[in-house]
PDB file of N, CA and C in Angstrom:
ATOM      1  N   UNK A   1       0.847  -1.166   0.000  1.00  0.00           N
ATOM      2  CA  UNK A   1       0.000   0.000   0.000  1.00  0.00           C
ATOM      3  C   UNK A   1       0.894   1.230   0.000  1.00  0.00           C
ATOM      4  N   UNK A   2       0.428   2.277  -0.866  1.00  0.00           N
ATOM      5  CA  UNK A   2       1.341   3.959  -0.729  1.00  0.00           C
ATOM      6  C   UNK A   2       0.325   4.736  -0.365  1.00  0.00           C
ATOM      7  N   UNK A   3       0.212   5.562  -0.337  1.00  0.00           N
ATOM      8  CA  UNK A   3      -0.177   6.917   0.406  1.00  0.00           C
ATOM      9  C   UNK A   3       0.882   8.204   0.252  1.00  0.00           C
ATOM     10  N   UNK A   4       0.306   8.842  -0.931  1.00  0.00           N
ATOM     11  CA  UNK A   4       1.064  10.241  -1.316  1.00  0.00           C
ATOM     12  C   UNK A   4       0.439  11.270  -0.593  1.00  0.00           C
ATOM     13  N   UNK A   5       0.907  12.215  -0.298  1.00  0.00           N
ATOM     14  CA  UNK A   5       0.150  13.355   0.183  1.00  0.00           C
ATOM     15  C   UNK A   5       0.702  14.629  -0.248  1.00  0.00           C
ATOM     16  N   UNK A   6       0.763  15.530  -1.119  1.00  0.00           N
ATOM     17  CA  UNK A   6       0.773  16.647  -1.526  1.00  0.00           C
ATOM     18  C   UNK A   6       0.964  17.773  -0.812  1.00  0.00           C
ATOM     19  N   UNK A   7       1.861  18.444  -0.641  1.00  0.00           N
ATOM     20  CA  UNK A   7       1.979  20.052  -0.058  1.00  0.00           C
ATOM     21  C   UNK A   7       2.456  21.635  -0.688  1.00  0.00           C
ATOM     22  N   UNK A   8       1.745  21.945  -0.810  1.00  0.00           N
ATOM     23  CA  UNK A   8       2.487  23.267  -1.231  1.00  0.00           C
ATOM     24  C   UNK A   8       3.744  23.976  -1.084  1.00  0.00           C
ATOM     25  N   UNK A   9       4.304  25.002  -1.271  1.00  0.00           N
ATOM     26  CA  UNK A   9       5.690  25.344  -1.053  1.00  0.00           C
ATOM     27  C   UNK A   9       5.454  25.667   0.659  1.00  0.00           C
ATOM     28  N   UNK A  10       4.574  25.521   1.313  1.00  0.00           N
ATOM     29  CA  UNK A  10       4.374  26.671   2.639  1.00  0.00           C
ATOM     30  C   UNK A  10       4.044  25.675   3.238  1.00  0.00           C
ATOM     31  N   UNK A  11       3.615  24.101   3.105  1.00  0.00           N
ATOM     32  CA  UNK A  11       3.563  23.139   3.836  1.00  0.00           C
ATOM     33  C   UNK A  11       2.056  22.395   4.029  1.00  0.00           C
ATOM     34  N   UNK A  12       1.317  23.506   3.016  1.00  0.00           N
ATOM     35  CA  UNK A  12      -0.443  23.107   3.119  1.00  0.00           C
ATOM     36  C   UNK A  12      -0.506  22.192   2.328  1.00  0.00           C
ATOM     37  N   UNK A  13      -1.409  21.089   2.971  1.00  0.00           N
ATOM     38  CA  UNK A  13      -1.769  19.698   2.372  1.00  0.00           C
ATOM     39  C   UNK A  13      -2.613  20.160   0.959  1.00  0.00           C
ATOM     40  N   UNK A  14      -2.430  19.740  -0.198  1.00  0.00           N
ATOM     41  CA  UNK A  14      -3.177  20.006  -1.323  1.00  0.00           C
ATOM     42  C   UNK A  14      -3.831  18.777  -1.818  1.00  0.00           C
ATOM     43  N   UNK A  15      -3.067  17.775  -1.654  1.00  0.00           N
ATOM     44  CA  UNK A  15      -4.155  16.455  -2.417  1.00  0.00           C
ATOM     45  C   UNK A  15      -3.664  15.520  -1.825  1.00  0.00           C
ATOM     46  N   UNK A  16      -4.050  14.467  -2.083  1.00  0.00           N
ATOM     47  CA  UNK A  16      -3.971  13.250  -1.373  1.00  0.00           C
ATOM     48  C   UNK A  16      -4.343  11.506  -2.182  1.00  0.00           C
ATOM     49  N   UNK A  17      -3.552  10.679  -2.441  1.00  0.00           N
ATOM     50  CA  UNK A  17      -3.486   9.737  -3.148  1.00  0.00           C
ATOM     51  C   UNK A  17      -2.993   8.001  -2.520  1.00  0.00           C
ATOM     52  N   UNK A  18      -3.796   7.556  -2.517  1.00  0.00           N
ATOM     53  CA  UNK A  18      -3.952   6.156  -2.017  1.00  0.00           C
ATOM     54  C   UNK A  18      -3.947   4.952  -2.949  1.00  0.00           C
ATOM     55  N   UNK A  19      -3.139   4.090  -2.924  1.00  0.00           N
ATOM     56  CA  UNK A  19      -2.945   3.132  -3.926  1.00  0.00           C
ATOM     57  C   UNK A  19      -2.316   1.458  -3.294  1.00  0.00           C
ATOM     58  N   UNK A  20      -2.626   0.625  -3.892  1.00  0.00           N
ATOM     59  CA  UNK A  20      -2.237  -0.966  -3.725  1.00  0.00           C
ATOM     60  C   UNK A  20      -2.047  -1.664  -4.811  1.00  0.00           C
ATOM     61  N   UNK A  21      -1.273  -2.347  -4.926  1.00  0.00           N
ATOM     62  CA  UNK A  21      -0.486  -3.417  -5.848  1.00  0.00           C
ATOM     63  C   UNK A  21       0.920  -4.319  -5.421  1.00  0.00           C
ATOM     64  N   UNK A  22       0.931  -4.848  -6.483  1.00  0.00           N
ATOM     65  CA  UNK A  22       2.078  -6.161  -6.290  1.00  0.00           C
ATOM     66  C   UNK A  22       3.518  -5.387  -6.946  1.00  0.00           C
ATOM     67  N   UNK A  23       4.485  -5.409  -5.870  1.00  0.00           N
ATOM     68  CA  UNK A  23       5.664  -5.212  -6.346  1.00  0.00           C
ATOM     69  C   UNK A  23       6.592  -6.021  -7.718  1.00  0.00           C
ATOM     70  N   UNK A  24       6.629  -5.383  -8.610  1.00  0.00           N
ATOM     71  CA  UNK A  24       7.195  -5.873  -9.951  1.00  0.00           C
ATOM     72  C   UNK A  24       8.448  -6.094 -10.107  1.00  0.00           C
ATOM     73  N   UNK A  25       9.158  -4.881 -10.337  1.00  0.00           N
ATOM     74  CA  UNK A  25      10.545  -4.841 -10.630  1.00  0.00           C
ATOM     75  C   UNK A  25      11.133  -3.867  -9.100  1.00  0.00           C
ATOM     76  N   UNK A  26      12.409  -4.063  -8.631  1.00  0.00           N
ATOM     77  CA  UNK A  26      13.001  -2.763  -7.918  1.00  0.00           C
ATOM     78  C   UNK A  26      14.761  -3.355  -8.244  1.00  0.00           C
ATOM     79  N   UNK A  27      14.864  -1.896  -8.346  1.00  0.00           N
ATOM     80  CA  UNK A  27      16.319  -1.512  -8.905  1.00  0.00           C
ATOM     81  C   UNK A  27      16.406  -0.319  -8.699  1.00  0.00           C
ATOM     82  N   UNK A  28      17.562   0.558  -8.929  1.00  0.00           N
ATOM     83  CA  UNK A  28      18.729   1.194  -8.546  1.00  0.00           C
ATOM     84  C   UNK A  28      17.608   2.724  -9.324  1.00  0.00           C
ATOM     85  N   UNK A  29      16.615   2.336 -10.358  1.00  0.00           N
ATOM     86  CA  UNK A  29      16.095   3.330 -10.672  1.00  0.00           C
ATOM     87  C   UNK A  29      14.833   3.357  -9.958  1.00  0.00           C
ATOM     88  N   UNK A  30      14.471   2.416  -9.047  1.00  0.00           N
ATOM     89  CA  UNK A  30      13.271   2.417  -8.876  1.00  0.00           C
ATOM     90  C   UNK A  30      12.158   1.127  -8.298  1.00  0.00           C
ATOM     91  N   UNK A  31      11.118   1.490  -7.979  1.00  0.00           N
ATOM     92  CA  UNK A  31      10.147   0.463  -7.027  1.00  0.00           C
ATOM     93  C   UNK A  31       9.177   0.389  -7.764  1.00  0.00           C
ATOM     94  N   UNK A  32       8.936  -0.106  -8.946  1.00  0.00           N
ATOM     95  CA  UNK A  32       7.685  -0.829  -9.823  1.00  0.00           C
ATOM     96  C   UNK A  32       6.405  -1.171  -9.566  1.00  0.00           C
ATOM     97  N   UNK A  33       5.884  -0.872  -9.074  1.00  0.00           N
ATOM     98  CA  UNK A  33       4.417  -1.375  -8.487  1.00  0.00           C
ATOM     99  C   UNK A  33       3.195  -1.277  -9.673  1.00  0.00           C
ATOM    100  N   UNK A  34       2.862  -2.858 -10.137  1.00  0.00           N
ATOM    101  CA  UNK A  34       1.842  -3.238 -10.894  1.00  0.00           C
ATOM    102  C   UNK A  34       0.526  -2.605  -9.598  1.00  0.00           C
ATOM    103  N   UNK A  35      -1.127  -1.835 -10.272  1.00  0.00           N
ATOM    104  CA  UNK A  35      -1.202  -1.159 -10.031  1.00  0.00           C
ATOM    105  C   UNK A  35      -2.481  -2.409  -9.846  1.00  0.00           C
ATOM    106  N   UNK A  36      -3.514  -2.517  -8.224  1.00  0.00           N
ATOM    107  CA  UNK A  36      -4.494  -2.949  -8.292  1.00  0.00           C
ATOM    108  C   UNK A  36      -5.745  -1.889  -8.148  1.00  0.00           C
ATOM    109  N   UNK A  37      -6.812  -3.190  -7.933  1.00  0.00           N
ATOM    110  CA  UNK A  37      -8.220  -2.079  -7.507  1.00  0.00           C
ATOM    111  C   UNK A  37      -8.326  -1.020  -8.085  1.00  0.00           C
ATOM    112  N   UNK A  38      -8.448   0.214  -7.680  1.00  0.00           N
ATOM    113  CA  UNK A  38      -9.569   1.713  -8.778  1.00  0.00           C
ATOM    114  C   UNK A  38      -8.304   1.261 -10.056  1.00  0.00           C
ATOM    115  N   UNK A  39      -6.845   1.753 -10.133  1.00  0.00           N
ATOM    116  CA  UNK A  39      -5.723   1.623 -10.751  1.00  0.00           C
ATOM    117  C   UNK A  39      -5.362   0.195 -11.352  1.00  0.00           C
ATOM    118  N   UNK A  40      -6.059  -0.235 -11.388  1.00  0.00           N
ATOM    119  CA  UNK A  40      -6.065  -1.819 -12.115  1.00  0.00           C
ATOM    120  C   UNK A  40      -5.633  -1.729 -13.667  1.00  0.00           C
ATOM    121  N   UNK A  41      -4.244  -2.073 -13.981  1.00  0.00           N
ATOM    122  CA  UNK A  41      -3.488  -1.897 -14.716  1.00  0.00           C
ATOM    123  C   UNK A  41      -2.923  -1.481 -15.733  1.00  0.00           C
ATOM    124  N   UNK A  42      -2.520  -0.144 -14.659  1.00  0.00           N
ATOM    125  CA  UNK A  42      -1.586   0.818 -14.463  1.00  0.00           C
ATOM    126  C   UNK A  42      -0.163   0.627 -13.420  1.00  0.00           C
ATOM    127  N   UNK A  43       0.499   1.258 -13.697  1.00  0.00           N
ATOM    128  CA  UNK A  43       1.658   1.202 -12.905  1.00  0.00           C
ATOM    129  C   UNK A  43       2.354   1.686 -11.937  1.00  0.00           C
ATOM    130  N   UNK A  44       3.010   2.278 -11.077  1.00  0.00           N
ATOM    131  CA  UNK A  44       3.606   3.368 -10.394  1.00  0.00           C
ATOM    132  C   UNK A  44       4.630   3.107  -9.746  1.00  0.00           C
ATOM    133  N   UNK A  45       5.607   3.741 -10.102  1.00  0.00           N
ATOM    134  CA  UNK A  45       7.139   3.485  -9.741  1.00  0.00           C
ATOM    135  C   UNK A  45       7.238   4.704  -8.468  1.00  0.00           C
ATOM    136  N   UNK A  46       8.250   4.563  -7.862  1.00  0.00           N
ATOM    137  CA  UNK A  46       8.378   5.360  -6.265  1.00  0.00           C
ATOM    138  C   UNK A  46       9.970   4.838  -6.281  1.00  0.00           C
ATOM    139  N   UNK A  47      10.182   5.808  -5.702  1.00  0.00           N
ATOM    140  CA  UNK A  47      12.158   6.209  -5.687  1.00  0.00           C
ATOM    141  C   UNK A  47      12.508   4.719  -4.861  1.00  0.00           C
ATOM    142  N   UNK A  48      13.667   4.492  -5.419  1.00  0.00           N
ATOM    143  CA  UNK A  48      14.436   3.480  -4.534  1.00  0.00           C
ATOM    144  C   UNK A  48      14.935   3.713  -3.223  1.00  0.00           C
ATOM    145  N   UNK A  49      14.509   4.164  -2.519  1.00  0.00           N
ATOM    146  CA  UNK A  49      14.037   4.644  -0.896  1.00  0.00           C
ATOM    147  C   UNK A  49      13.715   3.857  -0.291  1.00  0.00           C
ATOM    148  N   UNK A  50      14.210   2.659   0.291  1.00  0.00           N
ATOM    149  CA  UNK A  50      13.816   1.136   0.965  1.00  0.00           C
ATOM    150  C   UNK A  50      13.238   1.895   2.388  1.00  0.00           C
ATOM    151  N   UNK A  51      14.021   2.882   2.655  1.00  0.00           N
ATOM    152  CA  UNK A  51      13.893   3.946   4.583  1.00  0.00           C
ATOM    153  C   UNK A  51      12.323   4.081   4.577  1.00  0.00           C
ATOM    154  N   UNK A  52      11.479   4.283   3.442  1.00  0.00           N
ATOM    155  CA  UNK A  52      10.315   4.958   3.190  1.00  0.00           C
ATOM    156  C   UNK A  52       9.140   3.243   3.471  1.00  0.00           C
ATOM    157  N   UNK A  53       9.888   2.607   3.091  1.00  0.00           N
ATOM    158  CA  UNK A  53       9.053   0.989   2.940  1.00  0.00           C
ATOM    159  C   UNK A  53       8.821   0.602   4.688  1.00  0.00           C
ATOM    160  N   UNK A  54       7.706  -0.130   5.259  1.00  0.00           N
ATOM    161  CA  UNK A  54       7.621  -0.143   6.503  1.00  0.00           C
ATOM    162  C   UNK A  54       6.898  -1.858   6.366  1.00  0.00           C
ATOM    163  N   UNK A  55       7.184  -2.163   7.079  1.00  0.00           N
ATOM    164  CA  UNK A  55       6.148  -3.836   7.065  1.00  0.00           C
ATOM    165  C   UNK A  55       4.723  -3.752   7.922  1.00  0.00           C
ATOM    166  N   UNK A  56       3.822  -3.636   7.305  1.00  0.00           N
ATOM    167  CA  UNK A  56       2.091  -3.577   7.727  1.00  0.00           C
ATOM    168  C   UNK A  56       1.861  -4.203   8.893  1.00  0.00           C
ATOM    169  N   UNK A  57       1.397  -3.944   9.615  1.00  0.00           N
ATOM    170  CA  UNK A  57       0.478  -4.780  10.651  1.00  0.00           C
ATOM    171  C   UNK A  57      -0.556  -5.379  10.150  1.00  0.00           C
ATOM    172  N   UNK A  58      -0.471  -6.676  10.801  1.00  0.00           N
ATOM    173  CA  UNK A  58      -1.704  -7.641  10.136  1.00  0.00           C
ATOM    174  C   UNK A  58      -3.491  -6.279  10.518  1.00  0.00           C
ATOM    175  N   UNK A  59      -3.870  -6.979   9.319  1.00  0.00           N
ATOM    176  CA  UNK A  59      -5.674  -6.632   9.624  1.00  0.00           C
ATOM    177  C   UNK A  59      -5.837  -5.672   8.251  1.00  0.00           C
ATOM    178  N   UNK A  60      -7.237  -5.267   8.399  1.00  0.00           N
ATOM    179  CA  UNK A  60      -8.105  -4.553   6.916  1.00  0.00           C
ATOM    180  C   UNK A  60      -7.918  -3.186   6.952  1.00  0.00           C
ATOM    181  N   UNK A  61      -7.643  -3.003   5.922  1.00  0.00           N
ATOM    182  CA  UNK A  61      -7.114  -1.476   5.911  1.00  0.00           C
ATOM    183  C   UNK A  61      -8.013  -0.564   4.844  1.00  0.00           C
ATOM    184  N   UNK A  62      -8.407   0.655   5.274  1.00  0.00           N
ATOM    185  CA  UNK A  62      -9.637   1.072   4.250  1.00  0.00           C
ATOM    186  C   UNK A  62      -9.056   2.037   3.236  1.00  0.00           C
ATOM    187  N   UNK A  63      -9.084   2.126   2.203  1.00  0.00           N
ATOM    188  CA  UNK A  63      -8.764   3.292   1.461  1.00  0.00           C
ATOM    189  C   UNK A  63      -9.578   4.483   1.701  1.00  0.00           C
ATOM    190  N   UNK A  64      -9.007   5.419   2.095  1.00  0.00           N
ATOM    191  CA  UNK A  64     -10.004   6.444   2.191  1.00  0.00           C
ATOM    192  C   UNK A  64     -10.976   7.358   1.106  1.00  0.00           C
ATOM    193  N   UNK A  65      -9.688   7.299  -0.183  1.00  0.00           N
ATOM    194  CA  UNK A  65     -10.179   7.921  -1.052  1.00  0.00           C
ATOM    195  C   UNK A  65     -11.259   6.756  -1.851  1.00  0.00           C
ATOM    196  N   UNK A  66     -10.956   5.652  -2.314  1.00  0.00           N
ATOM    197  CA  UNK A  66     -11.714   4.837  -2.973  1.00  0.00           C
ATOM    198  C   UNK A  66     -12.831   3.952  -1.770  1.00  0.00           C
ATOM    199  N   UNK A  67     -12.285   3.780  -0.573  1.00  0.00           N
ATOM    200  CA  UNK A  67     -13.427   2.907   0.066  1.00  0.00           C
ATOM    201  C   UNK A  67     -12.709   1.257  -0.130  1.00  0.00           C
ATOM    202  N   UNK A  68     -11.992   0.987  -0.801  1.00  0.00           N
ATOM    203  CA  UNK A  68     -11.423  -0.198  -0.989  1.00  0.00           C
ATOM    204  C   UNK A  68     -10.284  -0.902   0.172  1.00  0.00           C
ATOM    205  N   UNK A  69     -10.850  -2.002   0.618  1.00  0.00           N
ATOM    206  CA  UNK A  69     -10.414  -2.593   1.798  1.00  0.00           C
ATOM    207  C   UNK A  69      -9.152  -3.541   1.253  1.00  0.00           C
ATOM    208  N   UNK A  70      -7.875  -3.682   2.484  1.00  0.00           N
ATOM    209  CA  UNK A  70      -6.574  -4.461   1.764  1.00  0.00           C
ATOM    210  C   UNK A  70      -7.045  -5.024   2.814  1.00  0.00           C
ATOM    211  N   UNK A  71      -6.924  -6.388   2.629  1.00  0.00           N
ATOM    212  CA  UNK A  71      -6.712  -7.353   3.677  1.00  0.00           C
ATOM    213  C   UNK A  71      -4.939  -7.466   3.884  1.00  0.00           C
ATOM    214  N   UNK A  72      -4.567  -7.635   4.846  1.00  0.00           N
ATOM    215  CA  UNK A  72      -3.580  -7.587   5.459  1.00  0.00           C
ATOM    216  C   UNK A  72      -2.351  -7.663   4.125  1.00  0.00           C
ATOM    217  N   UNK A  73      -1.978  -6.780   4.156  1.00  0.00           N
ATOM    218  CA  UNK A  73      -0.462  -5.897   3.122  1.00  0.00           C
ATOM    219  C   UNK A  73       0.571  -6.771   3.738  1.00  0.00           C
ATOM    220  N   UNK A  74       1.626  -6.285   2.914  1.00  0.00           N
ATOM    221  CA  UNK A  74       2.558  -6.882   3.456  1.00  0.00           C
ATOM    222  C   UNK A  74       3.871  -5.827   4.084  1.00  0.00           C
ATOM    223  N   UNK A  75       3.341  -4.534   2.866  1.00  0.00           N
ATOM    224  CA  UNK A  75       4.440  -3.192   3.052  1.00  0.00           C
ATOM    225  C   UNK A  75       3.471  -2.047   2.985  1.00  0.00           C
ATOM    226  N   UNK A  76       3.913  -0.796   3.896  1.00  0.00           N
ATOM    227  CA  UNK A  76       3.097   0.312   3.774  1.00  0.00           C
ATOM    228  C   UNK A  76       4.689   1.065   3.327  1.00  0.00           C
ATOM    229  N   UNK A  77       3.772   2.403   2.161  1.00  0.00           N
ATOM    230  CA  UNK A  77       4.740   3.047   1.759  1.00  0.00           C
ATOM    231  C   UNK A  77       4.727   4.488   1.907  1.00  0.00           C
ATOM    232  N   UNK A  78       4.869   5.894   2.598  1.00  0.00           N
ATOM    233  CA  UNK A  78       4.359   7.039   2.758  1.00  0.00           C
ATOM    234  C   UNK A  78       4.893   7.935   2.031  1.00  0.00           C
ATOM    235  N   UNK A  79       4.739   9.123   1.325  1.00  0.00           N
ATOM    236  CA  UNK A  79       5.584   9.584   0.887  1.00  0.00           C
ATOM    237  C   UNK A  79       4.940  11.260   0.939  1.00  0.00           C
ATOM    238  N   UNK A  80       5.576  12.361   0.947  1.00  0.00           N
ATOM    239  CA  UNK A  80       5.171  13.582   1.164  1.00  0.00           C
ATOM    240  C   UNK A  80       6.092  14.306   0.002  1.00  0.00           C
ATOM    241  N   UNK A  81       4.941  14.827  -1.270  1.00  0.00           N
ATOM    242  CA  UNK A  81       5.749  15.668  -1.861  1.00  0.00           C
ATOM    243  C   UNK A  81       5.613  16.989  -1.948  1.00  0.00           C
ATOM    244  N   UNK A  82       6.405  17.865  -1.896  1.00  0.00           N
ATOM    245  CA  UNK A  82       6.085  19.154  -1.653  1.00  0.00           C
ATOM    246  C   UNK A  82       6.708  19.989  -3.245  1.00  0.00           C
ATOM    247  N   UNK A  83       5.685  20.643  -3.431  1.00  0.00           N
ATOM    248  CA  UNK A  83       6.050  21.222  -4.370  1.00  0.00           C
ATOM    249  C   UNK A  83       6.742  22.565  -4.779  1.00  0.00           C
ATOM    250  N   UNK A  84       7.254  23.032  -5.374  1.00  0.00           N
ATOM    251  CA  UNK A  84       8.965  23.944  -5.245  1.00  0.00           C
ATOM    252  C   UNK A  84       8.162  25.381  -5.005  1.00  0.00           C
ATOM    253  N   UNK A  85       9.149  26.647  -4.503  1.00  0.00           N
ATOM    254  CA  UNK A  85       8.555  27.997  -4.422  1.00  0.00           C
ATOM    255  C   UNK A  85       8.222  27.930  -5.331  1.00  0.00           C
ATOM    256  N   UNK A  86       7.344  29.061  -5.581  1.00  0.00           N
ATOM    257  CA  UNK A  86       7.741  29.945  -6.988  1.00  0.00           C
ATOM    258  C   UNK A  86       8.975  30.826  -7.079  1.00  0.00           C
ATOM    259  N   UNK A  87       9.203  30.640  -8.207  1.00  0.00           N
ATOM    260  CA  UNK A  87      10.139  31.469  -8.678  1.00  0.00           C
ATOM    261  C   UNK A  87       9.957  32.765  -8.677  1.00  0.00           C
ATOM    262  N   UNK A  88      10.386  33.897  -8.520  1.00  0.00           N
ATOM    263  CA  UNK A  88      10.679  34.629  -7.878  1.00  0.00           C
ATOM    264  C   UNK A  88      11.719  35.482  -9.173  1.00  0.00           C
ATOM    265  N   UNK A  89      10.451  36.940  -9.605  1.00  0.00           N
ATOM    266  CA  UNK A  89      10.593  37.348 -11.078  1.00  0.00           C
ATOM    267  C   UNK A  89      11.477  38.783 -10.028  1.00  0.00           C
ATOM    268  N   UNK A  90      12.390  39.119 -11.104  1.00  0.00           N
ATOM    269  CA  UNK A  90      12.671  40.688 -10.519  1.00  0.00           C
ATOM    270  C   UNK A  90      11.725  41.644 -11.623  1.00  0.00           C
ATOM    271  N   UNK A  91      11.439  42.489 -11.210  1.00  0.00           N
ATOM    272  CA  UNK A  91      11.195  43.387 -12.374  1.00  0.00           C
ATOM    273  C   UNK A  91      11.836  45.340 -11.970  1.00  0.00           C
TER     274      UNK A  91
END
């Protein structure tokens, strides 16, 4: 399971993204994840960041955004991206 969460340059939550699938490929470019449920096949790769990977606690886990239940995962994955200032014009 991942869980993206979105922030602005100032730290405000903007969106929010929930996803499950079977790990495919991982290598030096990357964490492959064949894409299940709403995302049913599609793909999504996530940085080779093993620090970010956590091992699930058994039990049902709800998606918030879709409503779609995991029966017991095997990896939870979190990730927070924040998106850059603006740039910053002279005039």
């Amino acid at each position: 399971m991942v869980g993206i969460t979105y922030v602005d340059h100032k730290g405000n939550e903007t969106q929010r993204q929930q996803m499950h699938g079977v790990i495919e490929s991982a290598d030096k470019n990357g964490i492959k994840i064949a894409l299940k449920g709403v995302y049913e096949g599609q793909s999504w790769t996530m940085p080779p960041d093993q620090s970010a990977i956590k091992a699930a606690q058994p039990g049902t886990y709800t998606l918030k955004m879709s409503g779609e239940k995991i029966e017991n995962p095997d990896l939870l994955s979190t990730w927070v991206i924040t998106e850059p200032e603006p740039e910053k014009h002279e005039t």
